[in-house]
PDB file of N, CA and C in Angstrom:
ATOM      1  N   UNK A   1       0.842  -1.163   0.000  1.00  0.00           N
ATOM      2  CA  UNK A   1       0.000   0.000   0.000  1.00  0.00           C
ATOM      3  C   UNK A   1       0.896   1.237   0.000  1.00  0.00           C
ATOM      4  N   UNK A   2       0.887   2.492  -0.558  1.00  0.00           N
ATOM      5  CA  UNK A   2       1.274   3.050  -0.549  1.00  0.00           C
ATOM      6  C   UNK A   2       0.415   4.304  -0.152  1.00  0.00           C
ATOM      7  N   UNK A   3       1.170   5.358   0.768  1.00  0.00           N
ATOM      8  CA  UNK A   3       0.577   6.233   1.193  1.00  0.00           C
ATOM      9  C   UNK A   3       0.892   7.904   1.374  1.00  0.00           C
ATOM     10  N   UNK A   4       0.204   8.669   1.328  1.00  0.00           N
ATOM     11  CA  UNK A   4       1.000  10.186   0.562  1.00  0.00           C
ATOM     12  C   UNK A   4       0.460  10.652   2.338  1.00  0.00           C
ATOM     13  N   UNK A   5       1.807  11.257   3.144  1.00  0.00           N
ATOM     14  CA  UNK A   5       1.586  11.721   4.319  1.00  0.00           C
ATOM     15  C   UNK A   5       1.738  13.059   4.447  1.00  0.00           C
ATOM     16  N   UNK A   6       0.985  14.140   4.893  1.00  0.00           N
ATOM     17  CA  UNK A   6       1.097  15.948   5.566  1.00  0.00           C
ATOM     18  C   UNK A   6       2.111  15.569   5.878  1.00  0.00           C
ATOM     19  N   UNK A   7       3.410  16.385   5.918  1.00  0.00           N
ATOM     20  CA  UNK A   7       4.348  17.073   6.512  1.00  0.00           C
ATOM     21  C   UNK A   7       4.181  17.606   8.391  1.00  0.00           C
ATOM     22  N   UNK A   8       3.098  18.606   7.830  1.00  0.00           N
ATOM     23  CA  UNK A   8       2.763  19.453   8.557  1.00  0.00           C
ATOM     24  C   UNK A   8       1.786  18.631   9.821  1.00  0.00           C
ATOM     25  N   UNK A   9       0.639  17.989   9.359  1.00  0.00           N
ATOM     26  CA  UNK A   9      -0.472  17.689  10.374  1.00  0.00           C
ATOM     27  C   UNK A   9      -0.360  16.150  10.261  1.00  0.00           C
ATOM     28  N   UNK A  10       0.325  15.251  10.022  1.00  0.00           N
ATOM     29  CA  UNK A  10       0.766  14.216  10.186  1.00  0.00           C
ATOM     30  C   UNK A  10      -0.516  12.787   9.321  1.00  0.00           C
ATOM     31  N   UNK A  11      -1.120  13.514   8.738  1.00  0.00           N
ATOM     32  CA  UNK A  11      -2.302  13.104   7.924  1.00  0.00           C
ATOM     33  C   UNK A  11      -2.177  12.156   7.084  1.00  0.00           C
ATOM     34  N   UNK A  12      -2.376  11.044   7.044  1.00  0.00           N
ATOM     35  CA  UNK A  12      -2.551  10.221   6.170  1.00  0.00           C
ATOM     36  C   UNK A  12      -3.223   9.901   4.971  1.00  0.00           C
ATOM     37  N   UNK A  13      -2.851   9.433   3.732  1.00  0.00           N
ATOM     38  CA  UNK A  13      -4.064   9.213   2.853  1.00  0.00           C
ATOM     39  C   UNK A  13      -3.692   8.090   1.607  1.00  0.00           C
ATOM     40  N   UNK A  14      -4.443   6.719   1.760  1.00  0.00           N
ATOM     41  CA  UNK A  14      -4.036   5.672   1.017  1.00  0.00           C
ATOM     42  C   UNK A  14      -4.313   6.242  -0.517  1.00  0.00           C
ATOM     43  N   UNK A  15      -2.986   6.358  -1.462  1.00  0.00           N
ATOM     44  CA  UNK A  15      -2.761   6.963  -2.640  1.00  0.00           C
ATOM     45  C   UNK A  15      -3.556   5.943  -3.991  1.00  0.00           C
ATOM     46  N   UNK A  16      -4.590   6.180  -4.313  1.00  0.00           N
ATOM     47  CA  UNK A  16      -4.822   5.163  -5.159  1.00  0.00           C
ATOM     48  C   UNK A  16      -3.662   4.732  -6.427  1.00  0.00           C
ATOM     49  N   UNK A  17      -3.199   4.100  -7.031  1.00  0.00           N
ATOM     50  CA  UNK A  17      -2.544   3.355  -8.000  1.00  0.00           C
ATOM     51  C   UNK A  17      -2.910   4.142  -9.204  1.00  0.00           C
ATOM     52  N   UNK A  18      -1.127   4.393  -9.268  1.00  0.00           N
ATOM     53  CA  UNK A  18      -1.454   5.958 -10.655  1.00  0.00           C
ATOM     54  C   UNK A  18      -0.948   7.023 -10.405  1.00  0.00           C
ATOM     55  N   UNK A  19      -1.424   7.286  -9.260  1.00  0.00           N
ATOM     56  CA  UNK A  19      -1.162   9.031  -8.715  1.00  0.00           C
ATOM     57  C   UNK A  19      -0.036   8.710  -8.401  1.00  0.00           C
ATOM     58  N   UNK A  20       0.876   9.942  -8.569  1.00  0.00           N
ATOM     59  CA  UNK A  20       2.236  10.355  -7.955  1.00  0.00           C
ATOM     60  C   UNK A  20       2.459  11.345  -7.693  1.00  0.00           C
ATOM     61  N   UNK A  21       1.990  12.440  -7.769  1.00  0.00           N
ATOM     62  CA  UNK A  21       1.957  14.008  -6.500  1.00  0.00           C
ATOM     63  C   UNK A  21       1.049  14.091  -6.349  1.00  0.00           C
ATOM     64  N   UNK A  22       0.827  14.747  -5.273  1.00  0.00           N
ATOM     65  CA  UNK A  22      -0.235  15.048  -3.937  1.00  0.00           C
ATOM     66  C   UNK A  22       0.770  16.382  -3.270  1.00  0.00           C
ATOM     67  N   UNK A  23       1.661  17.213  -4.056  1.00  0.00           N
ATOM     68  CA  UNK A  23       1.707  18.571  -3.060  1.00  0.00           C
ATOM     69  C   UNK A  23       3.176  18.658  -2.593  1.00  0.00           C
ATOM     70  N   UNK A  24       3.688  19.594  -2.614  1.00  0.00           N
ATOM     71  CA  UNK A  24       5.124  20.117  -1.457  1.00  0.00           C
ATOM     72  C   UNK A  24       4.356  19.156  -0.018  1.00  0.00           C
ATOM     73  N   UNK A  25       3.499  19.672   0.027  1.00  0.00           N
ATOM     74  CA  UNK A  25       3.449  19.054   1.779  1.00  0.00           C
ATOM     75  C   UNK A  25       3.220  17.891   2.037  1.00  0.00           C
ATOM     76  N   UNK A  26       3.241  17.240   0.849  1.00  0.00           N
ATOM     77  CA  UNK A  26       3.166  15.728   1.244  1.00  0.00           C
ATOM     78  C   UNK A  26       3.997  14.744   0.754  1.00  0.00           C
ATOM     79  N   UNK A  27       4.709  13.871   1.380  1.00  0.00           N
ATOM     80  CA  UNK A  27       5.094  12.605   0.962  1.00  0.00           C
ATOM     81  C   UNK A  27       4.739  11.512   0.765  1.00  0.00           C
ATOM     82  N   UNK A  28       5.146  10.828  -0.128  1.00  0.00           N
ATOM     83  CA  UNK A  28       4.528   9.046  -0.278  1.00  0.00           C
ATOM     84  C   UNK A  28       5.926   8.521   0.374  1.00  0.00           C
ATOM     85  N   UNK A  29       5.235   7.417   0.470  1.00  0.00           N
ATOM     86  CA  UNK A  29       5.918   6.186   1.797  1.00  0.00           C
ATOM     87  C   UNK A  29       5.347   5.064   1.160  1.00  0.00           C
ATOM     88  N   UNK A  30       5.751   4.184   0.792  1.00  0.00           N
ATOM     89  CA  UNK A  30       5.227   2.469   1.013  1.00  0.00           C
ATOM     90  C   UNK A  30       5.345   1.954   2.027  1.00  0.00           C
ATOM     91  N   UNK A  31       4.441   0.839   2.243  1.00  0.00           N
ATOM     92  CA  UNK A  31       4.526  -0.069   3.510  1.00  0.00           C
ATOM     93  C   UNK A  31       4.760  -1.225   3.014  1.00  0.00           C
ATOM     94  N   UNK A  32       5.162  -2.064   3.948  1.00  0.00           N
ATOM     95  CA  UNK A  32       5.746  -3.195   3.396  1.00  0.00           C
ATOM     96  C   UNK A  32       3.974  -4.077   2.953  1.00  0.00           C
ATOM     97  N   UNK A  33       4.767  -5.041   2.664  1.00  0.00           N
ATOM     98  CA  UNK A  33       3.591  -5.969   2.283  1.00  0.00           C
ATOM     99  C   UNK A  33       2.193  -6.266   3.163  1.00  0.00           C
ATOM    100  N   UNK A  34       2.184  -6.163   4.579  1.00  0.00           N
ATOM    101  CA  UNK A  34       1.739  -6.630   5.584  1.00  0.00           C
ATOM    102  C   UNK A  34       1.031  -4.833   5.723  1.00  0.00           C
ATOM    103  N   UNK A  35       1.161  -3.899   4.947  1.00  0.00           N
ATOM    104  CA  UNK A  35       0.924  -2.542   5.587  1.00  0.00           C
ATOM    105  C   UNK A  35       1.848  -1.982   6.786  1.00  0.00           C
ATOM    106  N   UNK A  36       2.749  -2.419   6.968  1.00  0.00           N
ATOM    107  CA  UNK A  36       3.412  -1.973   7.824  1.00  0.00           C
ATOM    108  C   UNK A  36       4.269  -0.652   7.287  1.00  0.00           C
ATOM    109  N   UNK A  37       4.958   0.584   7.845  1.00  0.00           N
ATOM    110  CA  UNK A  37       5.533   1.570   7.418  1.00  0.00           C
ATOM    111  C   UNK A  37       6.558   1.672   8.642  1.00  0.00           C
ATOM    112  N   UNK A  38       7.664   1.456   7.874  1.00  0.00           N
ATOM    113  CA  UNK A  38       9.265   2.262   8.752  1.00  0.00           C
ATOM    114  C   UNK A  38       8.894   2.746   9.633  1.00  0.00           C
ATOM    115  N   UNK A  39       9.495   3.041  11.267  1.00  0.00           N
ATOM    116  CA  UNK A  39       9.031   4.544  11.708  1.00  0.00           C
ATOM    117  C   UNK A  39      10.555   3.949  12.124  1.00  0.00           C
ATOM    118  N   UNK A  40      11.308   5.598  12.607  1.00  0.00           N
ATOM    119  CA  UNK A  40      12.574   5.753  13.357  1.00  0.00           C
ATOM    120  C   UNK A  40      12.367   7.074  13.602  1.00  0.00           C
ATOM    121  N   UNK A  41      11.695   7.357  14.943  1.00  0.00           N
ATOM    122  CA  UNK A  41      11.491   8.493  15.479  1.00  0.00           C
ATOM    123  C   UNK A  41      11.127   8.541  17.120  1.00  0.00           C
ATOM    124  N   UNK A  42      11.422   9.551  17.998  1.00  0.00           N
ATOM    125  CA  UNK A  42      10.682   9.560  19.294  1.00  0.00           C
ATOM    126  C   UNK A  42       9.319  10.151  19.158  1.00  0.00           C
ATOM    127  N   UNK A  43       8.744  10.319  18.100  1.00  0.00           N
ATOM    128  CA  UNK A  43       7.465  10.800  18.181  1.00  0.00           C
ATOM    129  C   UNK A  43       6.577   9.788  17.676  1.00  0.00           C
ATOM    130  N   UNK A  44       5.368   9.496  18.372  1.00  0.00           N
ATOM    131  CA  UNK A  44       4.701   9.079  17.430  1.00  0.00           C
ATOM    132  C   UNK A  44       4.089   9.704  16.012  1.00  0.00           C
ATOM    133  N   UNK A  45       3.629   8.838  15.245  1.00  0.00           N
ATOM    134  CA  UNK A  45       4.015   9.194  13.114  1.00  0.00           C
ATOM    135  C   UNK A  45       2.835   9.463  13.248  1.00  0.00           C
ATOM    136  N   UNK A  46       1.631  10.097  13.680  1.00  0.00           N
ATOM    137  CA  UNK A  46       0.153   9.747  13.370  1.00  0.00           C
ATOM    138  C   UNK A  46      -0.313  11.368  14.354  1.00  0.00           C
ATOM    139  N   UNK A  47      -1.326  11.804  13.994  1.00  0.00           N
ATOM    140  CA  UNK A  47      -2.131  13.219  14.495  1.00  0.00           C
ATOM    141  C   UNK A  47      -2.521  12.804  15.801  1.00  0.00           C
ATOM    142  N   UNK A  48      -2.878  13.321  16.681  1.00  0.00           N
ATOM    143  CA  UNK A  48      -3.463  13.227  17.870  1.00  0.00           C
ATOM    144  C   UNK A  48      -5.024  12.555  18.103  1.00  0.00           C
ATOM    145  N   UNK A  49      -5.012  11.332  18.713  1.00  0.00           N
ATOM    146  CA  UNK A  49      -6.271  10.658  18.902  1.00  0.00           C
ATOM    147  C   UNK A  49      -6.686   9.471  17.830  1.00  0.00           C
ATOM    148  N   UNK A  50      -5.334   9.369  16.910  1.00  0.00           N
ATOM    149  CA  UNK A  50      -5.356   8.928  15.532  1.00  0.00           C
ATOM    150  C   UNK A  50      -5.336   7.546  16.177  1.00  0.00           C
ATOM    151  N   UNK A  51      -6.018   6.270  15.625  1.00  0.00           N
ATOM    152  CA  UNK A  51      -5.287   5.133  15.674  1.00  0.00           C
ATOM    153  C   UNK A  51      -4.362   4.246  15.224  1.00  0.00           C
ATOM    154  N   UNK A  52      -3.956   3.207  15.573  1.00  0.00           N
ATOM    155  CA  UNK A  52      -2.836   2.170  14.545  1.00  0.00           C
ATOM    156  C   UNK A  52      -2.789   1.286  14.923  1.00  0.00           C
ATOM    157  N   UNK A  53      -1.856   0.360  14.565  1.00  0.00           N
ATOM    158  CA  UNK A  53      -1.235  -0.754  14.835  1.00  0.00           C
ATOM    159  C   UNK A  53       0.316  -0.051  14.952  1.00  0.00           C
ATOM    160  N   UNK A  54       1.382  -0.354  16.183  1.00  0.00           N
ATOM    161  CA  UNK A  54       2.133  -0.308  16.555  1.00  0.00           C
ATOM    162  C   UNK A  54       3.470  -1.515  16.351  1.00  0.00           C
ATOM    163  N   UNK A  55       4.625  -1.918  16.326  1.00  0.00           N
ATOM    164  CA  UNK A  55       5.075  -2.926  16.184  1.00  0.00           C
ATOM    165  C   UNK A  55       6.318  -1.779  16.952  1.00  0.00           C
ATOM    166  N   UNK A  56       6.850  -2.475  18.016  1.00  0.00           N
ATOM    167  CA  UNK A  56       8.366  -2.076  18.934  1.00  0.00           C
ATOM    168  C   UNK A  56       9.744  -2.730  18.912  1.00  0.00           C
ATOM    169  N   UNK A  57      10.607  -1.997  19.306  1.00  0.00           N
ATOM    170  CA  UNK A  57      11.557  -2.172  18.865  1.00  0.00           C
ATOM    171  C   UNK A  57      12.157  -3.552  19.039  1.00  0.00           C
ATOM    172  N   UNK A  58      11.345  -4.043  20.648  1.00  0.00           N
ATOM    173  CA  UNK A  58      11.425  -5.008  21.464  1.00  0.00           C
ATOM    174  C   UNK A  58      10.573  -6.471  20.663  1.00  0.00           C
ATOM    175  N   UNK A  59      10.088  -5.776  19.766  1.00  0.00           N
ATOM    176  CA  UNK A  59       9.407  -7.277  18.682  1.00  0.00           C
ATOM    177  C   UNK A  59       8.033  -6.783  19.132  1.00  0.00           C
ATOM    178  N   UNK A  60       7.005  -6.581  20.237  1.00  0.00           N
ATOM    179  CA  UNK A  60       6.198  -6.742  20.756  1.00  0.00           C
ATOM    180  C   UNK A  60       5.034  -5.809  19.539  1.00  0.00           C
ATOM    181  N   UNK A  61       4.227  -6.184  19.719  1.00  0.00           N
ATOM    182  CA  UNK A  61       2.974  -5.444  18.466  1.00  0.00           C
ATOM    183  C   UNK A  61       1.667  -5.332  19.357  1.00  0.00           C
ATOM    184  N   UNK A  62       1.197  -3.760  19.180  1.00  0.00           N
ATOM    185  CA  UNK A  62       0.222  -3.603  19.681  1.00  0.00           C
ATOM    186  C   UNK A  62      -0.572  -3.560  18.983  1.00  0.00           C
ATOM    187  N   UNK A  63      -1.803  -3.848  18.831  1.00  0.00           N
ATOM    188  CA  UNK A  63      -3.320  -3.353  18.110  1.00  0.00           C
ATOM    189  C   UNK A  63      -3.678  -2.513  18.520  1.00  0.00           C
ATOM    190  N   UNK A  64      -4.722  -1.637  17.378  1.00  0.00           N
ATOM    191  CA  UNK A  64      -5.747  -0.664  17.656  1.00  0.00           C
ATOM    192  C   UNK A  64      -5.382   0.488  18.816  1.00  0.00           C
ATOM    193  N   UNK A  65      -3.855   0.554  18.870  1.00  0.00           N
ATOM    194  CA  UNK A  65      -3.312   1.726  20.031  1.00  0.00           C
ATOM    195  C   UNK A  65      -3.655   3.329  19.081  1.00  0.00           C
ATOM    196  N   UNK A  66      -4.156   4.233  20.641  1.00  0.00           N
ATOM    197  CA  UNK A  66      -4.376   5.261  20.265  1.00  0.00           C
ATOM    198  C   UNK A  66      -3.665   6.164  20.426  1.00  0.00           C
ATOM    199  N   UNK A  67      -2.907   7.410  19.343  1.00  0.00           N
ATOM    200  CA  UNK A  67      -2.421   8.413  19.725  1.00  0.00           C
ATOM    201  C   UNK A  67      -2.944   9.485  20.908  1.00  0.00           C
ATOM    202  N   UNK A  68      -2.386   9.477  21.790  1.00  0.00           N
ATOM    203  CA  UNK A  68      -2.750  10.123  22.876  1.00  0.00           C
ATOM    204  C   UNK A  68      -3.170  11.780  22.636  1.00  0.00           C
ATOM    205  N   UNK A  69      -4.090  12.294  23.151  1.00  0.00           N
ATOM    206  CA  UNK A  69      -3.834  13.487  22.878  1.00  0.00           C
ATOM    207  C   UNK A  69      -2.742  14.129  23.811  1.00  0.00           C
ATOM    208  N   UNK A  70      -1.666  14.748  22.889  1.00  0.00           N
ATOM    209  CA  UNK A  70      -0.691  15.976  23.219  1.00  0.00           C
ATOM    210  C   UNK A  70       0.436  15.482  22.973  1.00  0.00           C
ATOM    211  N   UNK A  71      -0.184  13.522  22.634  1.00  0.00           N
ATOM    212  CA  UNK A  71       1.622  12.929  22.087  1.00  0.00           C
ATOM    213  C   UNK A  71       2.045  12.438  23.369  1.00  0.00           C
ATOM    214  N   UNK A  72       3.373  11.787  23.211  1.00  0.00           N
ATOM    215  CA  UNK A  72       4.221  11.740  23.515  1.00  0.00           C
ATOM    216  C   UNK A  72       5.466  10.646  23.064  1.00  0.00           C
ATOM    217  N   UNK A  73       6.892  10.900  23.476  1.00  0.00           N
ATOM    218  CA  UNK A  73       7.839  10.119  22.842  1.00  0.00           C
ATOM    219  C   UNK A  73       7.929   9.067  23.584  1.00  0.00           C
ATOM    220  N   UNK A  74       8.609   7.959  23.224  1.00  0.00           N
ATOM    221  CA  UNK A  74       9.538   7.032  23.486  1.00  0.00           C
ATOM    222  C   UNK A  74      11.019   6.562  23.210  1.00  0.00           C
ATOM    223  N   UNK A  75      11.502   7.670  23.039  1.00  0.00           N
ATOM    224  CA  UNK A  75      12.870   7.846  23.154  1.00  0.00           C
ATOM    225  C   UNK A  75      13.907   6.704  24.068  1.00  0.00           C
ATOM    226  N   UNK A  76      14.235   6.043  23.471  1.00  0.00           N
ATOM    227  CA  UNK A  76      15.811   5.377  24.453  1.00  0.00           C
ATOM    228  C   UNK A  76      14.612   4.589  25.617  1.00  0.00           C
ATOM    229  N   UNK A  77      13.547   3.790  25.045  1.00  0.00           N
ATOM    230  CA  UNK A  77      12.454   2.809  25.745  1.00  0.00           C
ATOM    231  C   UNK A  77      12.361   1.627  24.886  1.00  0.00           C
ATOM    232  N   UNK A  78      12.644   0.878  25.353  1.00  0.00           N
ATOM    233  CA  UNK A  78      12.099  -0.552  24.724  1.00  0.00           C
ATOM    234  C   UNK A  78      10.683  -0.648  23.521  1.00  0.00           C
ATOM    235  N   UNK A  79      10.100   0.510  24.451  1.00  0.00           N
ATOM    236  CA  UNK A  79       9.002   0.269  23.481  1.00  0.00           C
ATOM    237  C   UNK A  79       9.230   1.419  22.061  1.00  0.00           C
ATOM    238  N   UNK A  80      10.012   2.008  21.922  1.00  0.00           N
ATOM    239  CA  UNK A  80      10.936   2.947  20.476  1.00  0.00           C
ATOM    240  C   UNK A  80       9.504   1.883  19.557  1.00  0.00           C
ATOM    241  N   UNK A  81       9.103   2.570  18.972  1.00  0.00           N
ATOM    242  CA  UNK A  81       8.037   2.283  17.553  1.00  0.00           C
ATOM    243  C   UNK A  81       9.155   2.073  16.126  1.00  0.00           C
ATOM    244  N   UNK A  82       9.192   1.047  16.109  1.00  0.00           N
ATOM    245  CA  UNK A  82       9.838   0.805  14.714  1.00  0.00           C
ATOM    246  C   UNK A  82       9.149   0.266  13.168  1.00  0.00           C
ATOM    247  N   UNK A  83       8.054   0.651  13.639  1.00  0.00           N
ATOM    248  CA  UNK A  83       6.699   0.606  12.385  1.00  0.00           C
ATOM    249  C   UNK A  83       5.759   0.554  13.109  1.00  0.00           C
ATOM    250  N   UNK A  84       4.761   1.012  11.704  1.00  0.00           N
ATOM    251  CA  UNK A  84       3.275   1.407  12.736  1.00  0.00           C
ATOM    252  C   UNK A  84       2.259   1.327  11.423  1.00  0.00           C
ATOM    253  N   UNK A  85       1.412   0.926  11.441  1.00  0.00           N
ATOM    254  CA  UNK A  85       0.535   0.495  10.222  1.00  0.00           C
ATOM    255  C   UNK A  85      -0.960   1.716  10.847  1.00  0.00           C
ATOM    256  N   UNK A  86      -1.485   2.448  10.190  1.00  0.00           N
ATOM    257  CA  UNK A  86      -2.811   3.509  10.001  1.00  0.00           C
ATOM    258  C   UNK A  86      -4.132   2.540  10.456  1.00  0.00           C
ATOM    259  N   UNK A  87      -5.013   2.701  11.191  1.00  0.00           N
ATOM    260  CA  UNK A  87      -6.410   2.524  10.925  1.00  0.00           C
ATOM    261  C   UNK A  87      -7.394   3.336  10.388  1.00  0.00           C
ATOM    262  N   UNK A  88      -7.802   3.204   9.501  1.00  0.00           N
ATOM    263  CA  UNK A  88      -8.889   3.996   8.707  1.00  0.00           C
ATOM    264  C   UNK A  88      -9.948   4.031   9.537  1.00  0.00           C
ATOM    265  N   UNK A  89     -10.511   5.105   9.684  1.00  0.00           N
ATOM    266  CA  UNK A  89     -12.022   5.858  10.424  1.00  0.00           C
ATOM    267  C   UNK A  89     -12.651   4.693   9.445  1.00  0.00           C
TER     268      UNK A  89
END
């Protein structure tokens, strides 16, 4: 699946097959086969209140986890997000 992400508001949007710009403010990303997408960051990749699927650094995979509102990192924690797959509303 491939997906064109805001810069700015962390927004997601599954790119239908074909399209290749969507904007300065946005990037495409593929996910692997499984929908999964890279992350290497202390932030979580997703808007506030957003949901996902989580996968840690530690192997461990969460379901249906929610972005908290106001965020927060996991920096130098076991649980470091090293992919994270979108749930669609």
């Amino acid at each position: 699946m491939i997906y064109a992400i805001n810069k700015r508001t962390k927004e997601h949007r599954v790119v239908p097959d074909g399209v290749k710009k969507h904007g300065a403010d946005w990037r495409i990303v593929e996910s692997d086969s499984y929908g999964w997408i890279p992350w290497n960051s202390e932030k979580l990749p997703l808007p506030d209140g957003s949901r996902m699927d989580i996968r840690t650094r530690n192997g461990n995979t969460y379901l249906n986890f929610e972005q908290p509102a106001g965020g927060f990192t996991t920096s130098g924690h076991p649980l470091d997000i090293n992919a994270y797959r979108p749930i669609a509303d």
